[in-house]
PDB file of N, CA and C in Angstrom:
ATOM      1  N   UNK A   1    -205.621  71.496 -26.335  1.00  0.00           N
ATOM      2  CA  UNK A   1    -204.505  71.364 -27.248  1.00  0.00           C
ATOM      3  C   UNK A   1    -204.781  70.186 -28.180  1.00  0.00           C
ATOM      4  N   UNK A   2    -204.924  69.947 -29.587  1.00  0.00           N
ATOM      5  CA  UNK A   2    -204.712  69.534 -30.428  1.00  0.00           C
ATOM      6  C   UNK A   2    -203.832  68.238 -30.319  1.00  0.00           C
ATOM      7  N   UNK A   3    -204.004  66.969 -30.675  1.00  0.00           N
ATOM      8  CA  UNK A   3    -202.896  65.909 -30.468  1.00  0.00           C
ATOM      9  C   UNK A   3    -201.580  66.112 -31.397  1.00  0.00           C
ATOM     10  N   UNK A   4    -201.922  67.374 -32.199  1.00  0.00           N
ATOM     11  CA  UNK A   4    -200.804  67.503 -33.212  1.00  0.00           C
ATOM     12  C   UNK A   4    -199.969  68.295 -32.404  1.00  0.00           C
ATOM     13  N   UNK A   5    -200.527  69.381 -32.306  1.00  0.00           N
ATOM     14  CA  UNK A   5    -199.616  70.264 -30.660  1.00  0.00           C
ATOM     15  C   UNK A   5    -198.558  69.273 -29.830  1.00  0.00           C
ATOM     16  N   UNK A   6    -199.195  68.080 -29.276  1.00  0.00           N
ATOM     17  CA  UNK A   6    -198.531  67.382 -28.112  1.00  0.00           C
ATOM     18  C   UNK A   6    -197.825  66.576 -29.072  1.00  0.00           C
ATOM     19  N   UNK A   7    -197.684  66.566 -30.258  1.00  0.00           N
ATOM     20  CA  UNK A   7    -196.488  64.997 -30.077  1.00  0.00           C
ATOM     21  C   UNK A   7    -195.105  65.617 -30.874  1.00  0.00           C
ATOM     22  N   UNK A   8    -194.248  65.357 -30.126  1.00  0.00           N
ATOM     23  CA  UNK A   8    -193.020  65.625 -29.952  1.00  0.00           C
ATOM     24  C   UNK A   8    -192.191  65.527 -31.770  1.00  0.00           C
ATOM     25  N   UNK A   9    -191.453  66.717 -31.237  1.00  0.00           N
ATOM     26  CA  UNK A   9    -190.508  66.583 -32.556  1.00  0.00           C
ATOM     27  C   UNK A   9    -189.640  65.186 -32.909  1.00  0.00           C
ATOM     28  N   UNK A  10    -189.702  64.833 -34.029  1.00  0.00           N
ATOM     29  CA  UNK A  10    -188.534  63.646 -33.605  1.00  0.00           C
ATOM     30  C   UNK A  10    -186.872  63.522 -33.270  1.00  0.00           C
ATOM     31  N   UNK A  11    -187.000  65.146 -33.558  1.00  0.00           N
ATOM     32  CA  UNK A  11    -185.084  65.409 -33.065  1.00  0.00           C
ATOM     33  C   UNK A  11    -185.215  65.548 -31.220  1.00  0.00           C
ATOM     34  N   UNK A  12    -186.504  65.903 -31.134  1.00  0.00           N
ATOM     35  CA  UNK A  12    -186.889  66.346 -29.763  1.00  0.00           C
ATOM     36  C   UNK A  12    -186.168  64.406 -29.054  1.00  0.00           C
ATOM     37  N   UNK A  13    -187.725  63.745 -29.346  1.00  0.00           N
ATOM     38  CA  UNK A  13    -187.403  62.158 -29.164  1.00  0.00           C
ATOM     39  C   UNK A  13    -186.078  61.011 -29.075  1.00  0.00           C
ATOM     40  N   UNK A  14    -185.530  61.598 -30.156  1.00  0.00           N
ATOM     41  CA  UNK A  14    -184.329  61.330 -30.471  1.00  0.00           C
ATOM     42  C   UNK A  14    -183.097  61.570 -29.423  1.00  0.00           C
ATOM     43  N   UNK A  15    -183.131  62.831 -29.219  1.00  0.00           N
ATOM     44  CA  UNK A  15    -182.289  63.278 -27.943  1.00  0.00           C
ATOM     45  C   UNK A  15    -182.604  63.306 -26.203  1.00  0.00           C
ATOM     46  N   UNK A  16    -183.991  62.983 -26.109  1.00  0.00           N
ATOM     47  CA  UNK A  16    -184.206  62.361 -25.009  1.00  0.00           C
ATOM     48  C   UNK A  16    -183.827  60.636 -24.854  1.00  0.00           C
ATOM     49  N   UNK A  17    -184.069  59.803 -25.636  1.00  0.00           N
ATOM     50  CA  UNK A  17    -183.704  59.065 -26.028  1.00  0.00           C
ATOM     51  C   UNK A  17    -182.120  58.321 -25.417  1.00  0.00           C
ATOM     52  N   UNK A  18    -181.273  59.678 -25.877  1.00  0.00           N
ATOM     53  CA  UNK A  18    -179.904  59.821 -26.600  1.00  0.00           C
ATOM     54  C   UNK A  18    -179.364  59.729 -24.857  1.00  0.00           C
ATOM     55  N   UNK A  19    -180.046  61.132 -23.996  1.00  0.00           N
ATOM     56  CA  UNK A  19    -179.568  60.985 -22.742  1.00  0.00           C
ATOM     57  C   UNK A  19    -180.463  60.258 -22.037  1.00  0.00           C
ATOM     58  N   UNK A  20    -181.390  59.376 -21.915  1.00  0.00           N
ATOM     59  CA  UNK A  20    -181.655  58.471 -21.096  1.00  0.00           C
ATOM     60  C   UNK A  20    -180.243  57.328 -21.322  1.00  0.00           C
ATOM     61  N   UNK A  21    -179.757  56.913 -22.652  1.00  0.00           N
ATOM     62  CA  UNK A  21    -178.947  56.003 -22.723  1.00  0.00           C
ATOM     63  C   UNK A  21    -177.348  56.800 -21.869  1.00  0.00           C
ATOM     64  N   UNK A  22    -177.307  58.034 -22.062  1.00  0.00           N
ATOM     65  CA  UNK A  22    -176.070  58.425 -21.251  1.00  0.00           C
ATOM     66  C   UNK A  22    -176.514  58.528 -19.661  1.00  0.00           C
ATOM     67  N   UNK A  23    -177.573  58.719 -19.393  1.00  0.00           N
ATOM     68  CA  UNK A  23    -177.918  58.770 -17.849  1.00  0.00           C
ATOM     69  C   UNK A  23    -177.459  57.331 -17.697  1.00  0.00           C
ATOM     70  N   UNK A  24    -178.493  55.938 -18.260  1.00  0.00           N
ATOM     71  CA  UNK A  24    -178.126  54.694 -17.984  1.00  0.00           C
ATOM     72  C   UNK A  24    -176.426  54.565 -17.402  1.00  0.00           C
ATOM     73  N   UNK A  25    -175.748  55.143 -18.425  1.00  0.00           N
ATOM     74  CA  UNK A  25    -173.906  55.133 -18.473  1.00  0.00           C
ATOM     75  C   UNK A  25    -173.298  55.870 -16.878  1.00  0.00           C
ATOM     76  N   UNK A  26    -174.349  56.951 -16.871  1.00  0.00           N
ATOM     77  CA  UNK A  26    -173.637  57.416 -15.669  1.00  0.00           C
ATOM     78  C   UNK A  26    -174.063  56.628 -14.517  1.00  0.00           C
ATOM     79  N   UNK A  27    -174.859  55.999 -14.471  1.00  0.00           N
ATOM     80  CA  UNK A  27    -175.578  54.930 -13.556  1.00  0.00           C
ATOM     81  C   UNK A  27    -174.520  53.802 -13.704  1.00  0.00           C
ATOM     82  N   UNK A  28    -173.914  53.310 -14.275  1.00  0.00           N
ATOM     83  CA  UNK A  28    -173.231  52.338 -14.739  1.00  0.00           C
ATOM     84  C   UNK A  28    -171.836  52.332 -13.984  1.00  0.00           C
ATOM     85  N   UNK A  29    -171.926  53.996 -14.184  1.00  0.00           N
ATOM     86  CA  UNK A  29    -170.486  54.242 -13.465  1.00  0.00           C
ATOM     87  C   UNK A  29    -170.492  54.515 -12.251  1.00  0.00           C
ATOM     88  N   UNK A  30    -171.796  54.046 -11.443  1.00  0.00           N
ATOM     89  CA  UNK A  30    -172.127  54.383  -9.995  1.00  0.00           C
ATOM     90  C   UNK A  30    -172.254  55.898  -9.536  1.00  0.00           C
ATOM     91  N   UNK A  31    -172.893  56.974 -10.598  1.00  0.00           N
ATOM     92  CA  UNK A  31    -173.650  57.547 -10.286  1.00  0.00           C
ATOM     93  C   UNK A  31    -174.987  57.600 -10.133  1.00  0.00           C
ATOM     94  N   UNK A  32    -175.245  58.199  -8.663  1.00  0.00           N
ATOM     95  CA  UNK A  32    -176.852  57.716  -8.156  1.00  0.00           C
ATOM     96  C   UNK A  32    -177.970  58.446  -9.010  1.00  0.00           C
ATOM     97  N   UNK A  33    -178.605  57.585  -9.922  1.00  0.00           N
ATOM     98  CA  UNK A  33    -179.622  58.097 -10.631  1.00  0.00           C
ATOM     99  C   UNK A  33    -180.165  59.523 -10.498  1.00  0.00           C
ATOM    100  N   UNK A  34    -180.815  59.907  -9.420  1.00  0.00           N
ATOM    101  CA  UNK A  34    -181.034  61.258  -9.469  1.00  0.00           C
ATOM    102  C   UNK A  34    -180.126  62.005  -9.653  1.00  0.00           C
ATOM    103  N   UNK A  35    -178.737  62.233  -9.095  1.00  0.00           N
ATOM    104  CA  UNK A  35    -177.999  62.429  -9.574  1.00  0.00           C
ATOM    105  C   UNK A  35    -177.308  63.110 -11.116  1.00  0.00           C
ATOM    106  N   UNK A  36    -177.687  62.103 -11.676  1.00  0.00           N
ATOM    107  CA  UNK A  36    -177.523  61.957 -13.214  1.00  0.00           C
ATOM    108  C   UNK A  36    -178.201  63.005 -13.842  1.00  0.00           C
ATOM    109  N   UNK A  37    -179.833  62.238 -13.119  1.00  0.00           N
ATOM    110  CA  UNK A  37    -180.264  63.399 -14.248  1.00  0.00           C
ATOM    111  C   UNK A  37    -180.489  64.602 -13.607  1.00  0.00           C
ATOM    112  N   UNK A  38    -180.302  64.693 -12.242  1.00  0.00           N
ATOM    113  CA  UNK A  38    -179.998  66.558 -12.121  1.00  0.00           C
ATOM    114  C   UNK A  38    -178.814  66.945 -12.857  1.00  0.00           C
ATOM    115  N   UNK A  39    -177.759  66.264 -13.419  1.00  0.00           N
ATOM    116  CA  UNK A  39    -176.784  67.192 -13.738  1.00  0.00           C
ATOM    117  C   UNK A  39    -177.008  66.889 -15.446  1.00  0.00           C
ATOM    118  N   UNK A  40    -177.977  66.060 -15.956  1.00  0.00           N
ATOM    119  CA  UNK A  40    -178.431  66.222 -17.272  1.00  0.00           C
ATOM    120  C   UNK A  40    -179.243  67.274 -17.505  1.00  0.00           C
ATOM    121  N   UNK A  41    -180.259  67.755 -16.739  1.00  0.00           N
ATOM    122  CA  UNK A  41    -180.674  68.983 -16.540  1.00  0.00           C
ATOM    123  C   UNK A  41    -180.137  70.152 -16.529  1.00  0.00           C
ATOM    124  N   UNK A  42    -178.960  70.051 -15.643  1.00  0.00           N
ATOM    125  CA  UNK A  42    -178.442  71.683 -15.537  1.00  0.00           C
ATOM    126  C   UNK A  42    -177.494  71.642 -16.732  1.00  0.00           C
ATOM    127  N   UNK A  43    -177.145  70.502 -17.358  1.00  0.00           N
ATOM    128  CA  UNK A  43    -176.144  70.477 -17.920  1.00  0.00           C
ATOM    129  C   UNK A  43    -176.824  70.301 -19.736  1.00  0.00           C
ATOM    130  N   UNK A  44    -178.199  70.531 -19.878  1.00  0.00           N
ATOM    131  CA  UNK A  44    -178.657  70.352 -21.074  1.00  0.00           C
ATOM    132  C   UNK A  44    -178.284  71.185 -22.231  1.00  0.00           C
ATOM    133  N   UNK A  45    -177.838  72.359 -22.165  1.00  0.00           N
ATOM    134  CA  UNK A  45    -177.558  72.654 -23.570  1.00  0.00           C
ATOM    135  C   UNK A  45    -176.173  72.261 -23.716  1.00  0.00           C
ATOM    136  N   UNK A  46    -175.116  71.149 -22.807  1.00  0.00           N
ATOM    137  CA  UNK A  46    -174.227  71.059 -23.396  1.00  0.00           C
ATOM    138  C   UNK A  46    -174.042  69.544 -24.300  1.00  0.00           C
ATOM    139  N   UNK A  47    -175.138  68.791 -23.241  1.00  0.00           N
ATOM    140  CA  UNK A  47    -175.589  67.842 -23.931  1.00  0.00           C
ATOM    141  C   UNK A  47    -175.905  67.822 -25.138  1.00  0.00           C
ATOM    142  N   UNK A  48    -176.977  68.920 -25.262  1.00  0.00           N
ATOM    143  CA  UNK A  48    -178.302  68.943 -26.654  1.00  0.00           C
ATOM    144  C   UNK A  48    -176.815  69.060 -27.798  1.00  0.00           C
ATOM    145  N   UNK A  49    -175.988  70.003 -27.655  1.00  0.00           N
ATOM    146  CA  UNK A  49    -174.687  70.122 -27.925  1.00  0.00           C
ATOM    147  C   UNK A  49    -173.920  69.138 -28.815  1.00  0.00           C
ATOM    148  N   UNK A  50    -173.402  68.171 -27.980  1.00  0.00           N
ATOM    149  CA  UNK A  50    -173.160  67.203 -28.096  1.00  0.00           C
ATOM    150  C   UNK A  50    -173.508  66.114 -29.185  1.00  0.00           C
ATOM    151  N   UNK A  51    -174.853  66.161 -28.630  1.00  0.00           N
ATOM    152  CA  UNK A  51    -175.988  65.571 -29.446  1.00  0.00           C
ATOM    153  C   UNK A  51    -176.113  65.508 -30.874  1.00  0.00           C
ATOM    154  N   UNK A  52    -176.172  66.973 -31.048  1.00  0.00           N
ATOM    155  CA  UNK A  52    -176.029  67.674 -32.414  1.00  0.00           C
ATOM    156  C   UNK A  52    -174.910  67.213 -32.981  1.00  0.00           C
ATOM    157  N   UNK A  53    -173.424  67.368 -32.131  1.00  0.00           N
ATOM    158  CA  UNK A  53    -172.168  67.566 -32.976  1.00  0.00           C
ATOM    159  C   UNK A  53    -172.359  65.995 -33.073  1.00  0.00           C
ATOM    160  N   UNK A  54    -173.095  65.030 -32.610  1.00  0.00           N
ATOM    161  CA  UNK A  54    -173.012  63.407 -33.667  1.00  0.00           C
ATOM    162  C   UNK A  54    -172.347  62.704 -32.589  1.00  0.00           C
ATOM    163  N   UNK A  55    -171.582  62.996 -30.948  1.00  0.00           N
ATOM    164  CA  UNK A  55    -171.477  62.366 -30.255  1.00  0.00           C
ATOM    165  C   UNK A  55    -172.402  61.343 -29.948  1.00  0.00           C
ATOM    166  N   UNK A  56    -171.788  60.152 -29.515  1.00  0.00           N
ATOM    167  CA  UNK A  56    -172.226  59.027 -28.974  1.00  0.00           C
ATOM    168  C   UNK A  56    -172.364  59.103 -27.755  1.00  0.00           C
ATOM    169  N   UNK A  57    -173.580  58.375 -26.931  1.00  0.00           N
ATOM    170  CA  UNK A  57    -173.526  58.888 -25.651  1.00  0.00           C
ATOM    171  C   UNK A  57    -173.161  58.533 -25.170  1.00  0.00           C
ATOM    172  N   UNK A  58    -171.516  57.204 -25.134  1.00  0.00           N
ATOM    173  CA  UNK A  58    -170.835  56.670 -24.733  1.00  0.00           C
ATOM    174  C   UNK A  58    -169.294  58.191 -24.576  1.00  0.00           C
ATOM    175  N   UNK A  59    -169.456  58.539 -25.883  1.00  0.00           N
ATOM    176  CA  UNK A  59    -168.467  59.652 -26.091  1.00  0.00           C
ATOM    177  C   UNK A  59    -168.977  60.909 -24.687  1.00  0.00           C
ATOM    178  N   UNK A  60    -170.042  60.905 -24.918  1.00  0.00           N
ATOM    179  CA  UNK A  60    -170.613  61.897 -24.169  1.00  0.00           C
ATOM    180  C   UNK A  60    -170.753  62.042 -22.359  1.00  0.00           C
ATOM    181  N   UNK A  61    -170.993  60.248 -22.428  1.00  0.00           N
ATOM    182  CA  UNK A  61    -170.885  60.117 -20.623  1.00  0.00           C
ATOM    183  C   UNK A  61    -169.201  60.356 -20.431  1.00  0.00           C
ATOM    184  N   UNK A  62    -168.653  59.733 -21.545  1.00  0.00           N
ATOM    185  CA  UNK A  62    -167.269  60.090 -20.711  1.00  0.00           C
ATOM    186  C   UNK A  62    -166.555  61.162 -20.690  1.00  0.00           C
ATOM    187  N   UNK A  63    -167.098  62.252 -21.887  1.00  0.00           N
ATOM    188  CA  UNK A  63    -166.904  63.201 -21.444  1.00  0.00           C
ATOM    189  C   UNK A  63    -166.955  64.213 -20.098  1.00  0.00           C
ATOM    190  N   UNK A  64    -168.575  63.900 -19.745  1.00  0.00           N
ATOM    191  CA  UNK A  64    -169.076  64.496 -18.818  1.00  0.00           C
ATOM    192  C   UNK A  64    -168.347  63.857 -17.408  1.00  0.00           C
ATOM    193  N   UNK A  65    -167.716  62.439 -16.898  1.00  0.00           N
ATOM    194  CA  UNK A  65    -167.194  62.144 -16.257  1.00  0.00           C
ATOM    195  C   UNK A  65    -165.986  62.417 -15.916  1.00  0.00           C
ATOM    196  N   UNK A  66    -165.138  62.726 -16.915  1.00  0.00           N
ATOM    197  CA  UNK A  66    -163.838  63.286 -16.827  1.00  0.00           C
ATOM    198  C   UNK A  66    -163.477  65.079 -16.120  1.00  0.00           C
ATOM    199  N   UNK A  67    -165.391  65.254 -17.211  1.00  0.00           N
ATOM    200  CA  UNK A  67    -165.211  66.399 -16.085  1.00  0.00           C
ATOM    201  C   UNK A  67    -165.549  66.731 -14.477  1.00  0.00           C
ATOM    202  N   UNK A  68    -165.520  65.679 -14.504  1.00  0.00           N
ATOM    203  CA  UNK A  68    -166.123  65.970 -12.806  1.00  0.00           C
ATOM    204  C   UNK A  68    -164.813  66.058 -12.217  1.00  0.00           C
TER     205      UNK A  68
END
């Protein structure tokens, strides 16, 4: 593969980025890291979602907390 192949979109970057800082948040709120990001995983296109609509991932952890 080509190094042009491997390097990441920057909306790609951007939104990993976006939920490492909301994982941090759910960590914050004493959810146990793995945790987090298993349910950032199952929960990614509502994130990517999110993301898009210009949420903050402050807006976004607390979204996702309320829904629990």
């Amino acid at each position: 593969m080509s190094r042009k192949q491997q390097e990441l979109d920057p909306d790609e970057v951007a939104l990993i980025e976006w939920c490492t800082v909301v994982e941090e948040l759910f960590v914050a709120a004493g959810v146990p890291r793995e945790e987090a990001q298993d349910y950032i995983g199952d929960e990614a296109d509502w994130f990517t979602d999110m993301f898009y609509d210009g949420l903050s991932p402050e807006e976004a952890a607390k979204a996702a907390l309320k829904d629990d």
